[in-house]
C-alpha atoms as a PDB file:
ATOM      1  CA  UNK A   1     -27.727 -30.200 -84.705  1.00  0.00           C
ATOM      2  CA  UNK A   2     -26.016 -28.652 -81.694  1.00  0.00           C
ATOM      3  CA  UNK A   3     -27.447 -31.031 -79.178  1.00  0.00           C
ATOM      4  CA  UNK A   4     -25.886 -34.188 -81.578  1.00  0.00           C
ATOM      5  CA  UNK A   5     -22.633 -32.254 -81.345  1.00  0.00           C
ATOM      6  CA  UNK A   6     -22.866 -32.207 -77.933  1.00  0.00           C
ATOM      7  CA  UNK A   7     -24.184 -35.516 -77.166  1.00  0.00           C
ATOM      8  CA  UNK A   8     -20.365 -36.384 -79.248  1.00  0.00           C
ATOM      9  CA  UNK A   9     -18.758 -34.591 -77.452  1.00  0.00           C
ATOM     10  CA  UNK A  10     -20.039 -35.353 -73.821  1.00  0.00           C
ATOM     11  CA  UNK A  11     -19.621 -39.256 -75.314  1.00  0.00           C
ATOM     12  CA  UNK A  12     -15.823 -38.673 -76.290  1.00  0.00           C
ATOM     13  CA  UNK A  13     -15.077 -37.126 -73.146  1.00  0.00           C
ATOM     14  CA  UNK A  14     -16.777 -40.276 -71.318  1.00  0.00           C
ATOM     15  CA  UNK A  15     -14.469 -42.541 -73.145  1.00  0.00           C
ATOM     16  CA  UNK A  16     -11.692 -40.830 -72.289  1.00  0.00           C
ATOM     17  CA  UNK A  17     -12.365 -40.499 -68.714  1.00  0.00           C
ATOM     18  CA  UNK A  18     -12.690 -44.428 -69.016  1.00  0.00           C
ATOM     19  CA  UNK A  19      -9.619 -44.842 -70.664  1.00  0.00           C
ATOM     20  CA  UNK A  20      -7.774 -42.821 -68.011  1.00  0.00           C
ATOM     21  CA  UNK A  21      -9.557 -44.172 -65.253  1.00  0.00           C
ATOM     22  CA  UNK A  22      -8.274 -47.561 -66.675  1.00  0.00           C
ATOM     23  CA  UNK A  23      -4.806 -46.086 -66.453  1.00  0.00           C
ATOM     24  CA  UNK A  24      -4.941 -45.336 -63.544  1.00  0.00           C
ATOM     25  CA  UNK A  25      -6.147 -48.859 -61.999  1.00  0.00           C
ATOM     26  CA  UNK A  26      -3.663 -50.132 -63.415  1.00  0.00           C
ATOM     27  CA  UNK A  27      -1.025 -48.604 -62.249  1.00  0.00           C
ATOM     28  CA  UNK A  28      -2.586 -48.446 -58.874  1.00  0.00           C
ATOM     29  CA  UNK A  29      -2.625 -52.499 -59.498  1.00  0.00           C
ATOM     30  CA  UNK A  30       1.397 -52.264 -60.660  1.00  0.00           C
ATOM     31  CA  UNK A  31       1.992 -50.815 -57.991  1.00  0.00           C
ATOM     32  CA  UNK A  32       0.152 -53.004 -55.260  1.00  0.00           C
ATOM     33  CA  UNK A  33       1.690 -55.676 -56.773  1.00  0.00           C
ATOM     34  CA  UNK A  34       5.184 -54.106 -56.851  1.00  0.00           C
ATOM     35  CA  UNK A  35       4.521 -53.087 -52.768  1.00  0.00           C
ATOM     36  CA  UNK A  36       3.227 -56.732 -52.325  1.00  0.00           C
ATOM     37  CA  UNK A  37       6.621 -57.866 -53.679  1.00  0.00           C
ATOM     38  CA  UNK A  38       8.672 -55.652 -51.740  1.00  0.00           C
ATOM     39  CA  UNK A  39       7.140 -56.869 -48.648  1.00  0.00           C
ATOM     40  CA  UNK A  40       7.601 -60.404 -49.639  1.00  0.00           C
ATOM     41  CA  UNK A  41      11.156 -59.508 -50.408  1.00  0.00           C
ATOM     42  CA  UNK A  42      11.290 -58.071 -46.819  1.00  0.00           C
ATOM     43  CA  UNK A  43       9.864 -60.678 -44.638  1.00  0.00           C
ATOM     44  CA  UNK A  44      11.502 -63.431 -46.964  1.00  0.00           C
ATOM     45  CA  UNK A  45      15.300 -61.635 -46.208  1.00  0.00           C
ATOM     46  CA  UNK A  46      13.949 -60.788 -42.830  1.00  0.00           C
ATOM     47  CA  UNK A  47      12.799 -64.819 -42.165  1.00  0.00           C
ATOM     48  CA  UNK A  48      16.271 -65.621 -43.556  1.00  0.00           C
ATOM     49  CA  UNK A  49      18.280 -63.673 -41.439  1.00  0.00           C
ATOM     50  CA  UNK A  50      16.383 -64.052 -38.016  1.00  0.00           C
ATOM     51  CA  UNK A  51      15.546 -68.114 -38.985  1.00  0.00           C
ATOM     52  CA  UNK A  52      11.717 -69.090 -37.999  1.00  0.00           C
ATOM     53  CA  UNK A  53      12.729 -69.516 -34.274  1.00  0.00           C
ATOM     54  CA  UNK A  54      13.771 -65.854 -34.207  1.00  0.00           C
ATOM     55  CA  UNK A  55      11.111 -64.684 -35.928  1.00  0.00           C
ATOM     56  CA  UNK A  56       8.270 -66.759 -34.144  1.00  0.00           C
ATOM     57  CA  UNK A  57      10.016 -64.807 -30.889  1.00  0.00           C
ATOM     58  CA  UNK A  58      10.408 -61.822 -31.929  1.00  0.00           C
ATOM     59  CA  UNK A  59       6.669 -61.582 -32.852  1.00  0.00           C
ATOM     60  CA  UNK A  60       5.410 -63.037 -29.701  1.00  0.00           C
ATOM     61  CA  UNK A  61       7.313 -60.677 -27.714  1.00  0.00           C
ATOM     62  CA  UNK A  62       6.245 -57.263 -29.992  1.00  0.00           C
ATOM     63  CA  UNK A  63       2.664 -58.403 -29.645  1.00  0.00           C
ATOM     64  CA  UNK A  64       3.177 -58.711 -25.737  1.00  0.00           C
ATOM     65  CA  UNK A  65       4.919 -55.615 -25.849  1.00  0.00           C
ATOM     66  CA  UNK A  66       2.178 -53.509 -27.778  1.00  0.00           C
ATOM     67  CA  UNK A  67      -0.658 -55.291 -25.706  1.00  0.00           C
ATOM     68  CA  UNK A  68      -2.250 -53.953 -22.376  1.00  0.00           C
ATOM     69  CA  UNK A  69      -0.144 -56.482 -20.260  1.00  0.00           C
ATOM     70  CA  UNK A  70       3.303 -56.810 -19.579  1.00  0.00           C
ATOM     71  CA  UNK A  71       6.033 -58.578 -21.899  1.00  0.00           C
ATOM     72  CA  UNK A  72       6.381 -62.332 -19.835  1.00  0.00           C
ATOM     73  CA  UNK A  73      10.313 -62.973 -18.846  1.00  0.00           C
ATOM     74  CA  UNK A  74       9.713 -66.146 -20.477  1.00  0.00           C
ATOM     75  CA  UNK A  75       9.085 -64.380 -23.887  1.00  0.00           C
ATOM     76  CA  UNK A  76      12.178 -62.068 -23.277  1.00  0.00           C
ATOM     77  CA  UNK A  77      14.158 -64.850 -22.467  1.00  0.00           C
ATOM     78  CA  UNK A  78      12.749 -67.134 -25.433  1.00  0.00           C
ATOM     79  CA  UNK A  79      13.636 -63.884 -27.518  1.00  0.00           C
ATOM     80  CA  UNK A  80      17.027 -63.536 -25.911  1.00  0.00           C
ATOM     81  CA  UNK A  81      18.053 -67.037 -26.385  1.00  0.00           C
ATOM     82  CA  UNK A  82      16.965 -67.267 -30.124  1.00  0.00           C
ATOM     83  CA  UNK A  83      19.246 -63.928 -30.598  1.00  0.00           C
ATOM     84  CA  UNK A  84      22.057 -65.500 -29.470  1.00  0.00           C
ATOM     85  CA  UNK A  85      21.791 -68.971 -31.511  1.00  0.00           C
ATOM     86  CA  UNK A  86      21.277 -67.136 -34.209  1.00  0.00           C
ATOM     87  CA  UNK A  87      23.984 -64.761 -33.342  1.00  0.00           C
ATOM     88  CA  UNK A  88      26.333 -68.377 -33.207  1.00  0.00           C
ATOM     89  CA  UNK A  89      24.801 -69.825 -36.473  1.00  0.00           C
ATOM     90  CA  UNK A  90      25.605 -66.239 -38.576  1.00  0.00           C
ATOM     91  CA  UNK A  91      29.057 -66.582 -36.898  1.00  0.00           C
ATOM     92  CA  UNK A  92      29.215 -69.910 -38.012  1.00  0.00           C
ATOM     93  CA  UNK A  93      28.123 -69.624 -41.445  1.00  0.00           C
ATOM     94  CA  UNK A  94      30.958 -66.552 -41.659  1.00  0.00           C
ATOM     95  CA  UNK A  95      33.336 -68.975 -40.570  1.00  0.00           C
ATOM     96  CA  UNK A  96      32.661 -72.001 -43.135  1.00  0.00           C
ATOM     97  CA  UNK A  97      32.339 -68.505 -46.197  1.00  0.00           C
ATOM     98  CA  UNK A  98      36.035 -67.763 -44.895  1.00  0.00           C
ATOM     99  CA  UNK A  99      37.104 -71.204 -45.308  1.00  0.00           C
ATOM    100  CA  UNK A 100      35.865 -71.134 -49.200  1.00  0.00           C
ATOM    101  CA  UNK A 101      37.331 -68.089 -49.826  1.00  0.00           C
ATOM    102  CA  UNK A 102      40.924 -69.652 -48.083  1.00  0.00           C
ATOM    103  CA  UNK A 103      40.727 -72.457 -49.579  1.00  0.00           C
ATOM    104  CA  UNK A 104      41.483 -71.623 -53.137  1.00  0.00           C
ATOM    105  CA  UNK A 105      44.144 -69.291 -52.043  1.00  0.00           C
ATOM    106  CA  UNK A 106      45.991 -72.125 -50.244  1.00  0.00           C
ATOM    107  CA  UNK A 107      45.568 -74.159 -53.307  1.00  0.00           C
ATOM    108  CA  UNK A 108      47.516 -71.605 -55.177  1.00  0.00           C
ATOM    109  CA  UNK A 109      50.091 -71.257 -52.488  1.00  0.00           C
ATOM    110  CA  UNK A 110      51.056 -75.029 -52.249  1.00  0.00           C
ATOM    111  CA  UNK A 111      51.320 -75.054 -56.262  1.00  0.00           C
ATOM    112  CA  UNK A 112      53.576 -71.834 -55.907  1.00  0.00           C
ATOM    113  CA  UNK A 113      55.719 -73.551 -53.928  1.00  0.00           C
ATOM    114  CA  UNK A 114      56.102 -76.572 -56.093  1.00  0.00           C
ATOM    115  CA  UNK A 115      56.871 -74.686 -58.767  1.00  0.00           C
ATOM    116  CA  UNK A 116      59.336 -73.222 -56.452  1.00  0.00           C
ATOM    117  CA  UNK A 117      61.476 -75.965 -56.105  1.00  0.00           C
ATOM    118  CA  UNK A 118      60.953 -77.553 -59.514  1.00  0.00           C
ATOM    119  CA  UNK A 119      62.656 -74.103 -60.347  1.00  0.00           C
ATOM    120  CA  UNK A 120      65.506 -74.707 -57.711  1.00  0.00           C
ATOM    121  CA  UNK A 121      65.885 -78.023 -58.961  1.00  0.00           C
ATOM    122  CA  UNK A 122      66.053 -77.448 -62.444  1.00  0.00           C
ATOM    123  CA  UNK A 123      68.768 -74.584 -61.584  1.00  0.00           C
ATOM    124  CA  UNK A 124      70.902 -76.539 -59.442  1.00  0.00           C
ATOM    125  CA  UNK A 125      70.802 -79.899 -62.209  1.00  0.00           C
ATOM    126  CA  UNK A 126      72.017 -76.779 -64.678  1.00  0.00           C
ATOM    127  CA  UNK A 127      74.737 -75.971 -62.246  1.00  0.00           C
ATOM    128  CA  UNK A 128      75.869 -78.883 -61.650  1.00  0.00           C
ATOM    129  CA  UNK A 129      75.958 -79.387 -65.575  1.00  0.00           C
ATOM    130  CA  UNK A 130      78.169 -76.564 -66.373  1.00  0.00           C
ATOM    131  CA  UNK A 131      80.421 -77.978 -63.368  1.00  0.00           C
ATOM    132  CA  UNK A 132      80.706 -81.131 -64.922  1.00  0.00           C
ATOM    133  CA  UNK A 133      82.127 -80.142 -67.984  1.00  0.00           C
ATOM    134  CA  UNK A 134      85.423 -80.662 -66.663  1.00  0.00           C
ATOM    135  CA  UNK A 135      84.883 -84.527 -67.622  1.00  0.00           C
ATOM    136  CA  UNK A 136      86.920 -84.041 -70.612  1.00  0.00           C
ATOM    137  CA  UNK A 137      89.587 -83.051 -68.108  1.00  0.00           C
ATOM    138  CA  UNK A 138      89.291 -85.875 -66.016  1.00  0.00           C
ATOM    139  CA  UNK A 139      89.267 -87.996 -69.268  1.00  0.00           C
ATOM    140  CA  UNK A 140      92.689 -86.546 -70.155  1.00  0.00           C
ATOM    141  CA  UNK A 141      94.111 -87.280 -66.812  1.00  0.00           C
ATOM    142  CA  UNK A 142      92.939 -91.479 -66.439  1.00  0.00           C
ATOM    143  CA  UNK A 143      94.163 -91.470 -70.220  1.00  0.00           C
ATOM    144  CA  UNK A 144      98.306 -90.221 -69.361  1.00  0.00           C
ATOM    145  CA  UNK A 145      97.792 -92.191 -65.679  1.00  0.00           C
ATOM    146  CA  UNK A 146      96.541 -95.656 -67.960  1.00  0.00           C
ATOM    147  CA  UNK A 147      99.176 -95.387 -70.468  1.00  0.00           C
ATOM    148  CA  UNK A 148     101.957 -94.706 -67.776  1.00  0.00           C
ATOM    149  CA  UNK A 149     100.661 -97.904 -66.235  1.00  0.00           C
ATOM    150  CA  UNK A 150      99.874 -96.245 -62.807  1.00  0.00           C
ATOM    151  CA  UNK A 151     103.394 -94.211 -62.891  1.00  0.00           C
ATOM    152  CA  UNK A 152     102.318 -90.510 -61.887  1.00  0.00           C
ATOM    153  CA  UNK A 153     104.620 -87.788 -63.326  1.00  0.00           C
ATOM    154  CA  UNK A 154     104.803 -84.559 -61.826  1.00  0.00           C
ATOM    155  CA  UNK A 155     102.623 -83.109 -64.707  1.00  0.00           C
ATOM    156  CA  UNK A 156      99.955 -85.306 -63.778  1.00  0.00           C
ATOM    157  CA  UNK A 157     100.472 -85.104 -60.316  1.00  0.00           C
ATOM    158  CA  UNK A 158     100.020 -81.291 -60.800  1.00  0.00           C
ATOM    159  CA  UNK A 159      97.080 -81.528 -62.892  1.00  0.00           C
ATOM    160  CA  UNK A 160      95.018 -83.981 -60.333  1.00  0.00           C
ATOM    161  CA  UNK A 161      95.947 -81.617 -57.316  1.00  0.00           C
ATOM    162  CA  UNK A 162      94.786 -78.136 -59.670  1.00  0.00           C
ATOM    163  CA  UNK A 163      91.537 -79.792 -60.841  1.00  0.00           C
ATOM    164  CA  UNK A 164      90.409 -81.487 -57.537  1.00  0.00           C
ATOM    165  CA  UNK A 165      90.352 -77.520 -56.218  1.00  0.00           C
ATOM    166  CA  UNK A 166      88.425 -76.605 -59.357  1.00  0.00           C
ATOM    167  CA  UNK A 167      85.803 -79.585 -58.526  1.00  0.00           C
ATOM    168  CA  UNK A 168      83.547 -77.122 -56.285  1.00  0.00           C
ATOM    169  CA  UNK A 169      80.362 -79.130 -54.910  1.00  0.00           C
ATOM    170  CA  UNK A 170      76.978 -78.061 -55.631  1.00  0.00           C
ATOM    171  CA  UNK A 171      73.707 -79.871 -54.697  1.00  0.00           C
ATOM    172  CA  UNK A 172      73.074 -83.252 -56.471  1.00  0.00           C
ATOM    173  CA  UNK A 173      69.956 -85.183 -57.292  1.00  0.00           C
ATOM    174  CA  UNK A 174      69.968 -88.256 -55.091  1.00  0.00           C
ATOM    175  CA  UNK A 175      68.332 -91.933 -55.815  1.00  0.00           C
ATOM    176  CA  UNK A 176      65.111 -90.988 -54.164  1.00  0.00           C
ATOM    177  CA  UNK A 177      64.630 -87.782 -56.798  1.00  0.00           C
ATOM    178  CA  UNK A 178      65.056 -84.662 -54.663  1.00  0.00           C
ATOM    179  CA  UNK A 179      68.217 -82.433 -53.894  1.00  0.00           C
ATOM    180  CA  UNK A 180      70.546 -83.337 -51.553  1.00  0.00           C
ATOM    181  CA  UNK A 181      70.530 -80.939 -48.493  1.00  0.00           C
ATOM    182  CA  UNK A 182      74.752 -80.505 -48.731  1.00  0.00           C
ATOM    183  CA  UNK A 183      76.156 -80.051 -51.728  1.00  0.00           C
ATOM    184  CA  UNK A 184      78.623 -82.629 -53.185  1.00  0.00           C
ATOM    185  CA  UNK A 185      81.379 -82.994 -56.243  1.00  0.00           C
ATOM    186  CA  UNK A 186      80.427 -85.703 -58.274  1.00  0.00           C
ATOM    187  CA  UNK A 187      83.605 -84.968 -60.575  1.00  0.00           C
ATOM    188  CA  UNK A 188      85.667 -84.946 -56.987  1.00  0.00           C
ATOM    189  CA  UNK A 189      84.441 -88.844 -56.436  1.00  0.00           C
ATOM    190  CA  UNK A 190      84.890 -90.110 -59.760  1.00  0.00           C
ATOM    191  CA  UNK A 191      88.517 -89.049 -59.726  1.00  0.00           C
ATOM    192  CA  UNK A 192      89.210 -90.192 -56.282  1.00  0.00           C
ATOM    193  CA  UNK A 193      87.653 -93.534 -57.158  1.00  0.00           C
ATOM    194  CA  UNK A 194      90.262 -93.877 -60.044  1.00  0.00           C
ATOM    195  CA  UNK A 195      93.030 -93.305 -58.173  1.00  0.00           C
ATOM    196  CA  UNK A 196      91.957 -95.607 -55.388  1.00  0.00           C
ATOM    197  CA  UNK A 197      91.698 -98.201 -57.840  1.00  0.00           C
ATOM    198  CA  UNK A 198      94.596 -97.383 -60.400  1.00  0.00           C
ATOM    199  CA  UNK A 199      97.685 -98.967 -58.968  1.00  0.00           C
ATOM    200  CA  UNK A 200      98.883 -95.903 -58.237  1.00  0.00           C
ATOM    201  CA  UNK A 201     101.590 -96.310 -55.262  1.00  0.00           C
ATOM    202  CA  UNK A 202     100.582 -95.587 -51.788  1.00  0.00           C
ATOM    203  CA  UNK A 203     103.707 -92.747 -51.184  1.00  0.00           C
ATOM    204  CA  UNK A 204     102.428 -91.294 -54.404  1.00  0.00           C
ATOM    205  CA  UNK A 205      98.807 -91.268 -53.018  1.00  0.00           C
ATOM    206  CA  UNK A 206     100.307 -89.491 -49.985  1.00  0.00           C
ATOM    207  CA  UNK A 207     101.898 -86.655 -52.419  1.00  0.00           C
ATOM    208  CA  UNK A 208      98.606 -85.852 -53.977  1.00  0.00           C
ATOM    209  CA  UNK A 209      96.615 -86.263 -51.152  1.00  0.00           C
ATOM    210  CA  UNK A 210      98.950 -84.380 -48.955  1.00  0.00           C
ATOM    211  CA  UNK A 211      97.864 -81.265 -51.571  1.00  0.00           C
ATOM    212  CA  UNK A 212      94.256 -81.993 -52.719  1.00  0.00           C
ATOM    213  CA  UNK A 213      90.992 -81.603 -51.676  1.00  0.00           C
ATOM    214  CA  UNK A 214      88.621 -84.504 -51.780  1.00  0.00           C
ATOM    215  CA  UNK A 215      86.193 -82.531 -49.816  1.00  0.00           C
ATOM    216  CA  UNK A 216      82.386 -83.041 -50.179  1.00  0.00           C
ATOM    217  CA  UNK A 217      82.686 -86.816 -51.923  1.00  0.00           C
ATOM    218  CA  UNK A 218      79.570 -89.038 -52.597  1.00  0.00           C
ATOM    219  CA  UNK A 219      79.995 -92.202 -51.656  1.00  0.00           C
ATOM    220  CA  UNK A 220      76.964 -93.020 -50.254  1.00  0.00           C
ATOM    221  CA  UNK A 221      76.137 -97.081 -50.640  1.00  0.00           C
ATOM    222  CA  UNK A 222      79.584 -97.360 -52.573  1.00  0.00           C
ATOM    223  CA  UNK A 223      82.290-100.174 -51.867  1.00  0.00           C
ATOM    224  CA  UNK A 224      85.877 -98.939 -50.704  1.00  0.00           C
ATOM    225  CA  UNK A 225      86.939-102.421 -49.290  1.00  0.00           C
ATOM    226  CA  UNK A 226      90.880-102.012 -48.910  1.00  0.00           C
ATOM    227  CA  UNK A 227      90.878 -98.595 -49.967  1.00  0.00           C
ATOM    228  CA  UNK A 228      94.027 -96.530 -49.410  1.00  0.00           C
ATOM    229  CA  UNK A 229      92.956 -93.016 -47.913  1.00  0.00           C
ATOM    230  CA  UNK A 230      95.604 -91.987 -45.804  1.00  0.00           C
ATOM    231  CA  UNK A 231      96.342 -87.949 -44.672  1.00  0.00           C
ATOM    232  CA  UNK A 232      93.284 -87.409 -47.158  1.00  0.00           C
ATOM    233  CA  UNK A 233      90.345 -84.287 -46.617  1.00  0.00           C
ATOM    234  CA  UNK A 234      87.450 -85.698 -46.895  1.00  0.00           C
ATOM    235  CA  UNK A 235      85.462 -83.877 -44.642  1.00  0.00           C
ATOM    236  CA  UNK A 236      81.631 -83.170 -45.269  1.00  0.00           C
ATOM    237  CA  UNK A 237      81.613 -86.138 -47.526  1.00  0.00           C
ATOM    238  CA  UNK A 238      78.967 -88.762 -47.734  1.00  0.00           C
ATOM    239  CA  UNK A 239      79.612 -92.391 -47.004  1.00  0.00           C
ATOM    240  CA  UNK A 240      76.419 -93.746 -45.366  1.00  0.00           C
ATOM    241  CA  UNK A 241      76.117 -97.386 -46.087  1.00  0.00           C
ATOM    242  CA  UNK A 242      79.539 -97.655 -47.788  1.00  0.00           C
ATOM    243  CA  UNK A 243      81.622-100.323 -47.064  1.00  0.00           C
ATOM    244  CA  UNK A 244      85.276 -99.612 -45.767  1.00  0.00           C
ATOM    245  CA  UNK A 245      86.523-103.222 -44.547  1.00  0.00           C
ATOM    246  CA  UNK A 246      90.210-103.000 -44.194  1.00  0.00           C
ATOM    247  CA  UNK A 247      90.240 -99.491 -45.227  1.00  0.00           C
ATOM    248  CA  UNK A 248      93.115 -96.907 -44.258  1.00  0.00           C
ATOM    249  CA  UNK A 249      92.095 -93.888 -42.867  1.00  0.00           C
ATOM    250  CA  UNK A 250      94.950 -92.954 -40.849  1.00  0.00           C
ATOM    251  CA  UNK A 251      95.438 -89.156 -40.639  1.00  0.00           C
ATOM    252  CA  UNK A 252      92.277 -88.729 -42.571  1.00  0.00           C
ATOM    253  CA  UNK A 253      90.076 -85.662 -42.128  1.00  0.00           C
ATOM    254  CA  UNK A 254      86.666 -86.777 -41.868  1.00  0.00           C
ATOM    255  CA  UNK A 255      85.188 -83.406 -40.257  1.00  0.00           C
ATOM    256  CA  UNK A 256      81.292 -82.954 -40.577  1.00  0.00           C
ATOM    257  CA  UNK A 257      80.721 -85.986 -42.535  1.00  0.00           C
ATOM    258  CA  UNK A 258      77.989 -88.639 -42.608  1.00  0.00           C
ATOM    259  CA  UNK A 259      78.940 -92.573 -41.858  1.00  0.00           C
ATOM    260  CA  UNK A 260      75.439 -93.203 -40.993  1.00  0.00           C
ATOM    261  CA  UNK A 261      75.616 -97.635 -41.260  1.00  0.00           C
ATOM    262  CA  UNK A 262      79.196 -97.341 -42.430  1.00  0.00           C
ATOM    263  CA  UNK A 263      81.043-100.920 -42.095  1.00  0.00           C
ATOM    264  CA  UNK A 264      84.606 -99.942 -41.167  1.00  0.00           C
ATOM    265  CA  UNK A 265      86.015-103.490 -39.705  1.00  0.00           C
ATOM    266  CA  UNK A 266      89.565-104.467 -39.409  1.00  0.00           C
ATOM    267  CA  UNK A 267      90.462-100.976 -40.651  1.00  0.00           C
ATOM    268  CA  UNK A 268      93.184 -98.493 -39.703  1.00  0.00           C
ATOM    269  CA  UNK A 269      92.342 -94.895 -38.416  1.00  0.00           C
ATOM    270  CA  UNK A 270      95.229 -93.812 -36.540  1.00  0.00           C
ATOM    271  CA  UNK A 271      94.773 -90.269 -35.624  1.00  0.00           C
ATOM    272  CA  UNK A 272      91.758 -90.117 -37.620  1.00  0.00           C
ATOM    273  CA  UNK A 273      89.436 -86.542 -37.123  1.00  0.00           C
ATOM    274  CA  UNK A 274      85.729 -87.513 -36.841  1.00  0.00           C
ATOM    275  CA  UNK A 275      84.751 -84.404 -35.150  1.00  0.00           C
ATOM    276  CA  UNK A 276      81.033 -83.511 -35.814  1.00  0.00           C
ATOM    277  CA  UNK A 277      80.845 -86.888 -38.027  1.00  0.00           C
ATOM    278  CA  UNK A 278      78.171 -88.723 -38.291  1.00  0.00           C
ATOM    279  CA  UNK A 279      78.362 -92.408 -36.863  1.00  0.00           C
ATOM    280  CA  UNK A 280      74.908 -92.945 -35.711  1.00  0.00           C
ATOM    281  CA  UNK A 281      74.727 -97.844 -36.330  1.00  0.00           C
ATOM    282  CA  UNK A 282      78.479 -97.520 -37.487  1.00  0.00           C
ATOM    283  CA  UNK A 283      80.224-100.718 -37.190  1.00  0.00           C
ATOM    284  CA  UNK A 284      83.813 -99.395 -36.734  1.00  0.00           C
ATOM    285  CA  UNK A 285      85.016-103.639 -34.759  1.00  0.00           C
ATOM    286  CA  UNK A 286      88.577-105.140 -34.896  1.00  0.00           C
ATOM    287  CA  UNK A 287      89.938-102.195 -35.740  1.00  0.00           C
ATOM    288  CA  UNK A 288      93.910-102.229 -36.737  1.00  0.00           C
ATOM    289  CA  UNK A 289      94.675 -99.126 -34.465  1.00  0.00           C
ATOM    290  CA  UNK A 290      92.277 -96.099 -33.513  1.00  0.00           C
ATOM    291  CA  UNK A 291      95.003 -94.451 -31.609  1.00  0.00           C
ATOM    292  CA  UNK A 292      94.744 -90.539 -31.226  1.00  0.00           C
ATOM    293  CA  UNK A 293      91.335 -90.367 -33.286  1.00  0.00           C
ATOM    294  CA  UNK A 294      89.430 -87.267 -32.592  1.00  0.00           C
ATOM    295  CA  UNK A 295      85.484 -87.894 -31.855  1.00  0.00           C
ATOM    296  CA  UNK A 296      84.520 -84.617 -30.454  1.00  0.00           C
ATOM    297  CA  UNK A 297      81.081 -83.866 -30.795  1.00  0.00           C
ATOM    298  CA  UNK A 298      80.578 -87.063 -32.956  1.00  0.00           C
ATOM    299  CA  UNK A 299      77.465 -88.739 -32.811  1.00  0.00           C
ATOM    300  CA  UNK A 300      77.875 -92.429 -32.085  1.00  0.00           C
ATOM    301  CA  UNK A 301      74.334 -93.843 -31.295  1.00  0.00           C
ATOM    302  CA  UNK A 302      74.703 -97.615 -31.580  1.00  0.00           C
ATOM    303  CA  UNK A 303      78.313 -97.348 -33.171  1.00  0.00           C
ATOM    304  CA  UNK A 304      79.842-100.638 -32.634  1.00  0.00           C
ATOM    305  CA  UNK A 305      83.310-100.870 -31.021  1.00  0.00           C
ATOM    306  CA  UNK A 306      83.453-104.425 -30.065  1.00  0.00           C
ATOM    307  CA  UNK A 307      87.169-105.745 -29.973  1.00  0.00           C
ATOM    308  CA  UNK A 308      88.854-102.404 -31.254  1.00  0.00           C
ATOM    309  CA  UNK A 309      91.030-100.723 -28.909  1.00  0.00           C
ATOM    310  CA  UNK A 310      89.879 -96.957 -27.783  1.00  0.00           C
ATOM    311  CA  UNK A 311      93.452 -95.876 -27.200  1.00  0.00           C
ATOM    312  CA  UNK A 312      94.238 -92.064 -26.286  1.00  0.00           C
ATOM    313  CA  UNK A 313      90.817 -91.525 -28.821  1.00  0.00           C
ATOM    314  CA  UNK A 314      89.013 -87.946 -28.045  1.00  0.00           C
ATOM    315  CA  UNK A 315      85.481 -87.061 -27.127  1.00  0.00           C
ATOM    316  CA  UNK A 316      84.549 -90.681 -26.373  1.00  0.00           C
END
C-alpha cells in the first residue's frame, strides 16, 4: 500500500517536472525568437541606414581589422568613400523631407494672402459705397442745373463747389477686376462730366472751377473731345487713353497724373502744369498754344510734338 502511494506520488511529481520543463522551453523558444527578431530589426535598420554599399564595406574592413593582417588602404578608402555618399544621400533625403514639410505651409501662406486681399477688396468696394451715397446729392444738383436750362445760380454754384470737396477718392475696382493702385472719386467724374456737357457757360465754368477740386478723376478710355477745362485741378487724375482733341486745358493743374496714350491734338494748354505727369505715347500735335506749360519731371517717352510750338515750356 505504501509503495502504490509512492509510486503516485513519484509519477505526479514526474508530470509536473514535464510540465515545467515544457514551460520552460518554451519560453526559452519565445524568447529566441523574440532575440532573433530584435536582431533582424537591427541589421534591417542598420542595412537601411548604412545602404548595402556601406554595409558590404564596413564588414570587409572589421574583418580585416580583427584578422592577423593589416586593414588594406583600399578597404579604408572603399569604407571612407561609401561614408561619405551615404553621408550626401541622408543629406539629401533631409532635404527633399524639408521640402514636404514646406510645402504645405506655403500652400497655406499663398491662400492667406488671397484671402488677404479679397478682404481689402471687399473693404475698399464698402468704402467706396458709403462714399457714394452722395448720388442723391448729385441728383439734386443736375435736376435745379436741367430745369434752369444750364443757368447756374449762386446756390448751385455753392452746392457744386461744397460737394466736389466732400467727393474724397478712395480705391476703385477697375475693368480688369482688381483695385486701382491710386485712389479715385467716381462721384468727382460724374459731376465734372455733367458740367462739361451741360451748356453751362465757359466764365461760369471758370467760377466753379476757380473754387473746386476735381482732383483724382477717372477718365481713363473716356471721350472729352472739345471739352472746356480751363484753371481746373485735376491733378492725380486718370486719363490714359482718353481722347482730348480740341480740348482746353489752359491753366489746368495736371500734377502727378497719368496721360499714358492720351490724344490731345489741336488743343490749348497755355500755361498748363504737367509736372510729374505721365505722358509716356502721348500725342499732344498741332497744338493751339503750349506757351509757359510746366513739364518738370514729366515723363514723355514717345510723346508726340510734331507741329506744336514748345514756346517758353519747362523741363523739356
Amino acid at each position: 500500500m505504501m509503495e502504490d502511494n509512492l509510486q503516485n506520488e513519484l509519477e505526479k511529481l514526474q508530470q509536473e517536472n514535464d510540465a515545467l520543463r515544457s514551460k520552460i522551453d518554451e519560453a526559452n523558444s519565445k524568447a529566441r525568437r523574440k532575440q532573433e527578431r530584435t536582431k533582424k530589426t537591427l541589421s534591417w535598420t542598420w542595412k537601411l541606414f548604412t545602404g548595402a554599399s556601406l554595409n558590404k564595406n564596413f564588414n570587409n574592413w572589421f574583418v580585416e581589422f580583427h584578422s592577423e593582417k593589416k586593414v588594406s588602404p583600399d578597404t579604408s578608402a572603399n569604407l571612407l568613400t561609401a561614408l561619405v555618399q551615404r553621408f550626401v544621400r541622408v543629406r539629401l533625403l533631409s532635404v527633399i523631407l524639408l521640402l514636404f514639410s514646406i510645402f504645405p505651409s506655403l500652400v497655406s501662406l499663398y491662400i492667406l494672402v488671397k484671402q488677404n486681399d479679397l478682404i481689402r477688396t471687399q473693404n475698399a468696394l464698402v468704402e467706396g459705397t458709403r462714399k457714394s451715397s452722395y448720388s442723391f446729392q448729385l441728383e439734386g444738383i443736375y435736376d435745379a442745373i436741367s430745369r434752369n436750362k444750364g443757368i447756374v445760380t449762386r446756390n448751385i454754384k455753392s452746392r457744386i463747389i461744397s460737394l466736389s470737396h466732400s467727393l474724397t477718392p478712395y480705391k476703385i475696382l477697375e475693368e480688369d477686376g482688381k483695385l486701382s493702385e491710386r485712389t479715385y472719386s467716381s462721384e468727382r467724374t460724374q459731376l465734372l462730366l455733367f458740367l462739361v456737357n451741360s451748356g453751362i457757360s465757359n466764365s461760369k465754368l471758370d467760377e466753379i472751377y476757380a473754387a473746386s477740386d476735381f482732383s483724382h478723376c477717372y477718365f481713363k478710355n473716356t471721350n472729352l473731345t472739345g471739352a472746356y477745362l480751363s484753371g481746373i485741378n485735376l491733378s492725380n487724375s486718370n486719363f490714359e487713353n482718353a481722347e482730348l482733341q480740341g480740348a482746353r486745358l489752359s491753366g489746368a493743374n495736371l500734377t502727378g497724373s497719368n496721360m499714358r496714350n492720351v490724344q490731345f491734338s489741336n488743343g490749348w494748354a497755355k500755361n498748363t502744369i504737367f509736372i510729374d505727369t505721365d505722358l509716356t505715347n502721348a500725342k499732344i500735335t498741332k497744338a493751339k498754344d503750349l506757351t509757359g506749360a510746366d513739364f518738370t519731371d514729366a515723363r514723355v517717352k514717345n510723346t508726340n510734338f510734331d507741329l506744336s510750338e514748345l514756346k517758353k515750356v519747362r523741363g523739356l
